[in-house]
Protein backbone atom coordinates (compact mmCIF):
# COMPACT_ATOMS: atom_id res chain seq x y z
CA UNK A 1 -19.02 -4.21 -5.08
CA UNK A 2 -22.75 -3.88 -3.96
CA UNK A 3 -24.44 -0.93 -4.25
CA UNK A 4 -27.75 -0.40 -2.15
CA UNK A 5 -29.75 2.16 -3.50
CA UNK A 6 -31.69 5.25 -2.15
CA UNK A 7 -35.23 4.24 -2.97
CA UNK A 8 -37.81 4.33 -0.43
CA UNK A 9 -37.88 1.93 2.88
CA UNK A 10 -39.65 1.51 5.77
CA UNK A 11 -39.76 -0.37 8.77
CA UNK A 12 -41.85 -3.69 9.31
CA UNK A 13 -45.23 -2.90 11.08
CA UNK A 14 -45.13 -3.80 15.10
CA UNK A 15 -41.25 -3.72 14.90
CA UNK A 16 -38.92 -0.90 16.02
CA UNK A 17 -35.55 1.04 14.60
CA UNK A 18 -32.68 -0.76 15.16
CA UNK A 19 -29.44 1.24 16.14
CA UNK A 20 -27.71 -0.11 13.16
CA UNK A 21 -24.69 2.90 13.16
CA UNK A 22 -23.23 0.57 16.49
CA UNK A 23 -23.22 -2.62 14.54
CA UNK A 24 -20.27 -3.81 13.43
CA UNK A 25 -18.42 -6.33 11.01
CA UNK A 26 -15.39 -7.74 12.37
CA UNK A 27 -15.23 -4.49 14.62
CA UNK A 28 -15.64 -1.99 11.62
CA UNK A 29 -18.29 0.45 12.26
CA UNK A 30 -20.08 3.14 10.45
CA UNK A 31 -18.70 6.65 11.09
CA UNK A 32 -15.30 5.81 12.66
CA UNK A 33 -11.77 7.30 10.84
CA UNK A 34 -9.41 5.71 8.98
CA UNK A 35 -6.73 5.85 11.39
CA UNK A 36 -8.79 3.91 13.73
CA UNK A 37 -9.76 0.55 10.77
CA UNK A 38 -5.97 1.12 10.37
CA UNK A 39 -5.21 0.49 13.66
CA UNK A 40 -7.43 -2.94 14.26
CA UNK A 41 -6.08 -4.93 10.68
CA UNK A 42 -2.68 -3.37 10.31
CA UNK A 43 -1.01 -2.94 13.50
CA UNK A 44 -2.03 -6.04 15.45
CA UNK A 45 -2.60 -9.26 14.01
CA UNK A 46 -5.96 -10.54 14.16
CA UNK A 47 -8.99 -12.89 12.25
CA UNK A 48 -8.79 -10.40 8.79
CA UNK A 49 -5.27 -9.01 7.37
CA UNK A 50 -4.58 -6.75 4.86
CA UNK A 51 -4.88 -8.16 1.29
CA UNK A 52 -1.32 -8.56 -0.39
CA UNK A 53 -1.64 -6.12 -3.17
CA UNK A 54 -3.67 -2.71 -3.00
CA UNK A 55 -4.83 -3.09 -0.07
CA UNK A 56 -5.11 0.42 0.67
CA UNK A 57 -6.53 2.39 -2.26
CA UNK A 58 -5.44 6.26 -2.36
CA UNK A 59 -7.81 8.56 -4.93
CA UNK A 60 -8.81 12.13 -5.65
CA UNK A 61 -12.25 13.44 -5.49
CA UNK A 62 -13.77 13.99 -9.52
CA UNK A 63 -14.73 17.47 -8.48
CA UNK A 64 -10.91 18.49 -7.21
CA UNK A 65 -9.55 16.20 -10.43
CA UNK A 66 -11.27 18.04 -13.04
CA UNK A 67 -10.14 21.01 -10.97
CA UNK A 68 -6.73 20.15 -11.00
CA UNK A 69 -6.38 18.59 -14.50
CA UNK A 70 -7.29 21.90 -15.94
CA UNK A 71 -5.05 23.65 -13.30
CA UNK A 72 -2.37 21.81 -14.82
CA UNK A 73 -3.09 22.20 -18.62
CA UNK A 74 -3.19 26.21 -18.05
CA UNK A 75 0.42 25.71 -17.10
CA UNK A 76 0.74 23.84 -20.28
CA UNK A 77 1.28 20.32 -18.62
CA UNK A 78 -0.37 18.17 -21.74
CA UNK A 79 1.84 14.61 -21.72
CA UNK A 80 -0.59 12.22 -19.99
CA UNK A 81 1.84 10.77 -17.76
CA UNK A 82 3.06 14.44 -16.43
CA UNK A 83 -0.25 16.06 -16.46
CA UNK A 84 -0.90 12.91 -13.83
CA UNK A 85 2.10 13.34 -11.70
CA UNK A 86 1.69 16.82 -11.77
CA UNK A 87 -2.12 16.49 -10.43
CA UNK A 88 -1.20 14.42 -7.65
CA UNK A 89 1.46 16.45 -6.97
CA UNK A 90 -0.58 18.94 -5.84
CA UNK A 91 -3.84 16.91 -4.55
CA UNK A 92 -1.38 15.57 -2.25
CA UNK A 93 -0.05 19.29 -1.16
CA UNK A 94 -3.47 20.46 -1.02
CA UNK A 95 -5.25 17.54 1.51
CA UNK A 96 -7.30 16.26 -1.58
CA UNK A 97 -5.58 12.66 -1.48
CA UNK A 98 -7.70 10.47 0.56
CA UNK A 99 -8.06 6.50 1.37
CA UNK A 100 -11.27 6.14 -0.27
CA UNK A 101 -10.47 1.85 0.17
CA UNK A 102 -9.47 -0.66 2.78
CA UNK A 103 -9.46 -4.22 1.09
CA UNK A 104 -8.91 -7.01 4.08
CA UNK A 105 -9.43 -11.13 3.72
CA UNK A 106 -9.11 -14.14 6.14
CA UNK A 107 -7.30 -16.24 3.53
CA UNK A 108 -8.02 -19.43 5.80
CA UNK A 109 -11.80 -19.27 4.94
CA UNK A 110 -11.74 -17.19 1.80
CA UNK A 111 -13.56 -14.37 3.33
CA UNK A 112 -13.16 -10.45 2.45
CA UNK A 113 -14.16 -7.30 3.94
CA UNK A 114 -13.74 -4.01 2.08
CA UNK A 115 -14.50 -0.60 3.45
CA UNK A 116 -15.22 2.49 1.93
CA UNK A 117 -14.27 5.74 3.32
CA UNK A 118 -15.85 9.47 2.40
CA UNK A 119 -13.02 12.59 1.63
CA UNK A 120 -11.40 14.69 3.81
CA UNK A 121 -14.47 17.09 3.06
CA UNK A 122 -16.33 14.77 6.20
CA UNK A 123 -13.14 13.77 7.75
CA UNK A 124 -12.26 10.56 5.99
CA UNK A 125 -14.49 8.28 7.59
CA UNK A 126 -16.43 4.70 6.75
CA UNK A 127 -19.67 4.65 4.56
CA UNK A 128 -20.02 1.24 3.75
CA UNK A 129 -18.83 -1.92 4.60
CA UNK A 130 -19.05 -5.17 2.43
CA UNK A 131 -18.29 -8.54 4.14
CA UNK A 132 -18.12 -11.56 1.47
CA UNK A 133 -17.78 -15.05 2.15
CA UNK A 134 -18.24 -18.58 -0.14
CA UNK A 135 -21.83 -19.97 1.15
CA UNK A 136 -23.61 -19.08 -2.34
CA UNK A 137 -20.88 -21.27 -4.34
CA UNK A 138 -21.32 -24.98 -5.03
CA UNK A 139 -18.16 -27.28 -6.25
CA UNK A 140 -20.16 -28.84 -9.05
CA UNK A 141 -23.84 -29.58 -9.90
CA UNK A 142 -24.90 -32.78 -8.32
CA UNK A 143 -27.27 -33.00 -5.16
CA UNK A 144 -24.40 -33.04 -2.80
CA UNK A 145 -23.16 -29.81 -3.39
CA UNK A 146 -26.45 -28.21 -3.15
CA UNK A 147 -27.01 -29.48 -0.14
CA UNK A 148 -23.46 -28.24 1.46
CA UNK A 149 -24.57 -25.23 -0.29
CA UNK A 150 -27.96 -24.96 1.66
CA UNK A 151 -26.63 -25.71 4.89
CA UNK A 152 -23.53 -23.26 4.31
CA UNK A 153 -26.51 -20.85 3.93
CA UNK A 154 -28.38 -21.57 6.64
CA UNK A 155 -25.59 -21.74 9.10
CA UNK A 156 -24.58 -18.06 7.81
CA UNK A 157 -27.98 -16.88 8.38
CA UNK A 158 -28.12 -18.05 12.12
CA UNK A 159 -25.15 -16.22 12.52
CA UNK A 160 -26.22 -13.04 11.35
CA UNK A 161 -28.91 -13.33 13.26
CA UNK A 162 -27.03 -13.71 16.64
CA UNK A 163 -25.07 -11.65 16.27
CA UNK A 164 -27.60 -8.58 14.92
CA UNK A 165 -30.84 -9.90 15.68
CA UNK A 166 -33.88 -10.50 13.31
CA UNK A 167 -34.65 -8.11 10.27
CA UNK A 168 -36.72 -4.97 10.58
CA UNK A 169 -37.29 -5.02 7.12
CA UNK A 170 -38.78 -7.44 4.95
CA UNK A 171 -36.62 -10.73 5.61
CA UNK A 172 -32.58 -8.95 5.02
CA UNK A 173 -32.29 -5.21 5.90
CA UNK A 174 -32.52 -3.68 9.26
CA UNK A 175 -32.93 -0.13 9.49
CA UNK A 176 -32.42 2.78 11.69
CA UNK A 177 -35.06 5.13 10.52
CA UNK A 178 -37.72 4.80 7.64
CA UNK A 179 -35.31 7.08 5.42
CA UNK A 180 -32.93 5.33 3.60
CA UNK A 181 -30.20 8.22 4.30
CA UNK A 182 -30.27 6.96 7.30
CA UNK A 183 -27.58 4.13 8.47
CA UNK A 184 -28.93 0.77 7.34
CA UNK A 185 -27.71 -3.15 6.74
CA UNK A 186 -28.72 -5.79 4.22
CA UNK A 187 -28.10 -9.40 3.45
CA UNK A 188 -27.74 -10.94 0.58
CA UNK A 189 -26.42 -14.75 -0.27
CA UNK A 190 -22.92 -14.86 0.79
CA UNK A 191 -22.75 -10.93 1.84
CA UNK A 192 -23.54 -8.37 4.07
CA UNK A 193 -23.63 -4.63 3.62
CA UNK A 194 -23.51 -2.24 6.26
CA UNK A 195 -24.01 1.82 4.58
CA UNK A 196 -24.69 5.21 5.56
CA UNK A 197 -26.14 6.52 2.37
CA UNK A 198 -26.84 10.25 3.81
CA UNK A 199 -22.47 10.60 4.93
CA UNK A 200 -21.64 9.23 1.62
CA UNK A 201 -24.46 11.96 -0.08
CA UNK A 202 -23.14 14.65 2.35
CA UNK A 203 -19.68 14.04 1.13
CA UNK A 204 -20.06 13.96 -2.47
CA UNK A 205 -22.55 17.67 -1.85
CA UNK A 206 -19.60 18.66 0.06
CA UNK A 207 -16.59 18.20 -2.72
CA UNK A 208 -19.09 19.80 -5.66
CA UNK A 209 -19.67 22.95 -3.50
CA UNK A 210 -16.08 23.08 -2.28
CA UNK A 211 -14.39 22.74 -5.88
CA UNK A 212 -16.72 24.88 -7.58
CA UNK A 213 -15.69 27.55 -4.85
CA UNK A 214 -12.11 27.21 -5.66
CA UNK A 215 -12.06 26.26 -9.27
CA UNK A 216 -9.25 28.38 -10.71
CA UNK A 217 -10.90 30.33 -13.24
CA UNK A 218 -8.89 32.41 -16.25
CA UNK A 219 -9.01 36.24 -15.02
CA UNK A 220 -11.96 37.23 -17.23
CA UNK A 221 -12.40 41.04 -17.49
CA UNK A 222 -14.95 42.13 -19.47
């Protein structure tokens, strides 16, 4: 998946913030819960459906994993296979399983969506979303399929730009603020990628502080 990073961004001169935590992609938004992307693709029928394997993707946070694994091995759990039941045994028991994935496609048009949700330590909820569709592929190298390929471009661009408005940034990101913690989009050939870089950063602060709290330590006495 696409990655945008943290480095430094800032907002075109003579244009304003753009309130990119209401945008949406196919009605997922930054910030909401699982339960409610759960309830638009998998209870109602609609333009996306889940994909038809793993299309929800369960994990455990590093910091509780490394946690648990040596939980387990004190109680001299060593076999791979039981030392894995037996840590998501009690990840599960313990509120430390989480959706971390929703994987969705429109199998029609070859389009995918895939969101990305923080840990229970921020209440589960969507950093990023990645749309993907087929306008930067060509069916073979002559002039034809270039030119499909450019118009397929162009008529994804006018889109995005309907439906969100021009850039703020450069010629593909818009941005909320001039921090890029804040909630921001970008486009890219073929994909757009909605992300909230500061809730995926407060999660991931979150889990360290929280598992280094409760990290089951040997009764030292010294």
């Amino acid at each position: 998946d696409v990655d945008m990073n943290t480095d430094r961004v800032s907002i075109d001169y003579g244009k304003t913030p753009v309130d990119v935590k209401h945008f949406d992609i196919a009605g997922v938004m930054l910030g909401m819960d699982y339960d409610e992307v759960y309830n638009l693709f998998f209870n109602r029928s609609g333009l996306y459906a889940p994909r038809k394997r793993n299309s929800v993707i369960y994990t455990i946070n590093k910091e509780w994993k490394y946690n648990l694994d040596y939980e387990c091995r004190q109680n001299n759990i060593f076999i791979p296979e039981k030392l894995e039941r037996c840590i998501y045994s009690l990840a599960k028991n313990r509120g430390l399983l989480y959706v971390s994935e929703i994987h969705l496609e429109r199998t029609f048009t070859g389009e995918t969506i895939d969101v990305y949700f923080t840990s229970n330590a921020t209440e589960n909820l969507v950093w990023k979303v990645v749309y993907s569709n087929d306008v930067n592929t060509t069916e073979g190298d002559n002039e034809k399929f270039e030119n499909i390929r450019e118009k397929k471009i162009l008529a994804f661009w006018q889109g995005i730009i309907d439906k969100y408005g021009v850039p703020n940034s450069g010629e593909d990101k818009w941005l909320s603020s001039g921090n890029a913690y804040d909630p921001m989009m970008q486009a890219y050939y073929g994909q757009l990628v909605l992300i909230d870089n500061g809730l995926n950063t407060t999660d991931s602060s979150l889990n360290i502080q929280k598992a280094r709290e409760n990290f089951q330590a040997k009764p030292y006495a010294f």
